[in-house]
C-alpha atoms as a PDB file:
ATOM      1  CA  UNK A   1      -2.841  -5.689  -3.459  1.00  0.00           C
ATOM      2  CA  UNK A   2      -0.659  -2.993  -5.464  1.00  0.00           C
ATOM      3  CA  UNK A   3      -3.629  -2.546  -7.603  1.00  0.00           C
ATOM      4  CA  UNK A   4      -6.177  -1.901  -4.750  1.00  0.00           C
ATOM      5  CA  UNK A   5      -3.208   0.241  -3.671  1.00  0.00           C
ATOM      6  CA  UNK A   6      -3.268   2.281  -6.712  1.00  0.00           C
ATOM      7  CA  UNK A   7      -7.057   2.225  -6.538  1.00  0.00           C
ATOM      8  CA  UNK A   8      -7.044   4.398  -3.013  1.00  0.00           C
ATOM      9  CA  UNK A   9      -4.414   6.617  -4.598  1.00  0.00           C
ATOM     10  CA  UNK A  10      -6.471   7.973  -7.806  1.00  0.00           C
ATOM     11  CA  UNK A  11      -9.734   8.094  -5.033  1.00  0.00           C
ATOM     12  CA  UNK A  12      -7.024  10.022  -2.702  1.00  0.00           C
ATOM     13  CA  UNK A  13      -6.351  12.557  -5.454  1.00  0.00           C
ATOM     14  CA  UNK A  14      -9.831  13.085  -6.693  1.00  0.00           C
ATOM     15  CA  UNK A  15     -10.839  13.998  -3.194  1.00  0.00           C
ATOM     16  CA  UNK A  16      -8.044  16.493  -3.043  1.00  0.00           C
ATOM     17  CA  UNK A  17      -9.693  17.612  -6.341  1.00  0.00           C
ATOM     18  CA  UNK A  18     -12.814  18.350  -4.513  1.00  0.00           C
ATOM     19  CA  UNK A  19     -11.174  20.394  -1.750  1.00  0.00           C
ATOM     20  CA  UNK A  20     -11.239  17.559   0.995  1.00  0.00           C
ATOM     21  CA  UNK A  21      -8.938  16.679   3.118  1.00  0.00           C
ATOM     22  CA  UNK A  22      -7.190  13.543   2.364  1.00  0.00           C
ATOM     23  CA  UNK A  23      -4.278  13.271   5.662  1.00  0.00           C
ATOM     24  CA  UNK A  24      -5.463  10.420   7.478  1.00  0.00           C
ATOM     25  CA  UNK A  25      -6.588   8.572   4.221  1.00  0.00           C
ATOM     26  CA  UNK A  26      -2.798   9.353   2.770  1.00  0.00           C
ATOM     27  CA  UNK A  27      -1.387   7.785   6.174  1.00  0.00           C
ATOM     28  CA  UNK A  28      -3.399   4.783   6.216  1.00  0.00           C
ATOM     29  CA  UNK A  29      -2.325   4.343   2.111  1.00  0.00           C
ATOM     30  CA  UNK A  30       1.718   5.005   3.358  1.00  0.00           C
ATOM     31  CA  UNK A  31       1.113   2.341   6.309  1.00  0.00           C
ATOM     32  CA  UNK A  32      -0.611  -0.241   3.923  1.00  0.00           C
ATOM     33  CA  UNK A  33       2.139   0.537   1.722  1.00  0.00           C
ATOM     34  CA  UNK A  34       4.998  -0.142   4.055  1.00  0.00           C
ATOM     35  CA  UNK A  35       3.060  -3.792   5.370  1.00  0.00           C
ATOM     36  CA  UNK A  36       2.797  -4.453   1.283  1.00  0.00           C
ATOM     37  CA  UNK A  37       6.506  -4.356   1.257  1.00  0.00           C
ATOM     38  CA  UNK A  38       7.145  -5.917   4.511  1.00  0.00           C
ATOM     39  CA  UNK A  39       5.223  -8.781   2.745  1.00  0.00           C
ATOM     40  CA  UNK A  40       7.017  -8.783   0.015  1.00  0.00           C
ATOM     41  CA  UNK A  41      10.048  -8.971   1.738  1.00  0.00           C
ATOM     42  CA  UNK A  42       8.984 -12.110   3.737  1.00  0.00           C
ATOM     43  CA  UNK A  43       7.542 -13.763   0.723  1.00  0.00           C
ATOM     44  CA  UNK A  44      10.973 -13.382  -0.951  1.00  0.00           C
ATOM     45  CA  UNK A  45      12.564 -14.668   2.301  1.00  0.00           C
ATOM     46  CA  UNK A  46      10.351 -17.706   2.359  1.00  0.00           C
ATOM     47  CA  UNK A  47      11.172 -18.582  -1.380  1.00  0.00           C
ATOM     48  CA  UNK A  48      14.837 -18.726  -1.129  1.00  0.00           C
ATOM     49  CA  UNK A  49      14.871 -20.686   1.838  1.00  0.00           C
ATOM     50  CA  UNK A  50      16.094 -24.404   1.570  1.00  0.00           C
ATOM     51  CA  UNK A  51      12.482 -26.722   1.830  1.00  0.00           C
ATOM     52  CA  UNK A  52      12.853 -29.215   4.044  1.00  0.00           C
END
């Protein structure tokens, strides 16, 4: 996912490069970011808890 992530952000800044404008495309990239994390977070959770 971080590399599709990363992906998006070089297309992001070549776009900007060409003069167009890139706001909604750089909000959608922050809230993919934040559920990557969120994920991330819950994976972490998920490993450290005691299996049953």
């Amino acid at each position: 996912m971080r590399g599709q992530l990363r992906a998006q952000e070089r297309e992001i800044q070549m776009l900007q490069r060409a003069g167009v404008a890139t706001a909604s495309a750089e909000l959608l990239l922050s809230r993919m970011r934040a559920k990557i994390d969120d994920l991330c977070l819950e994976r972490d959770a998920l490993r450290r808890a005691p299996t049953a």
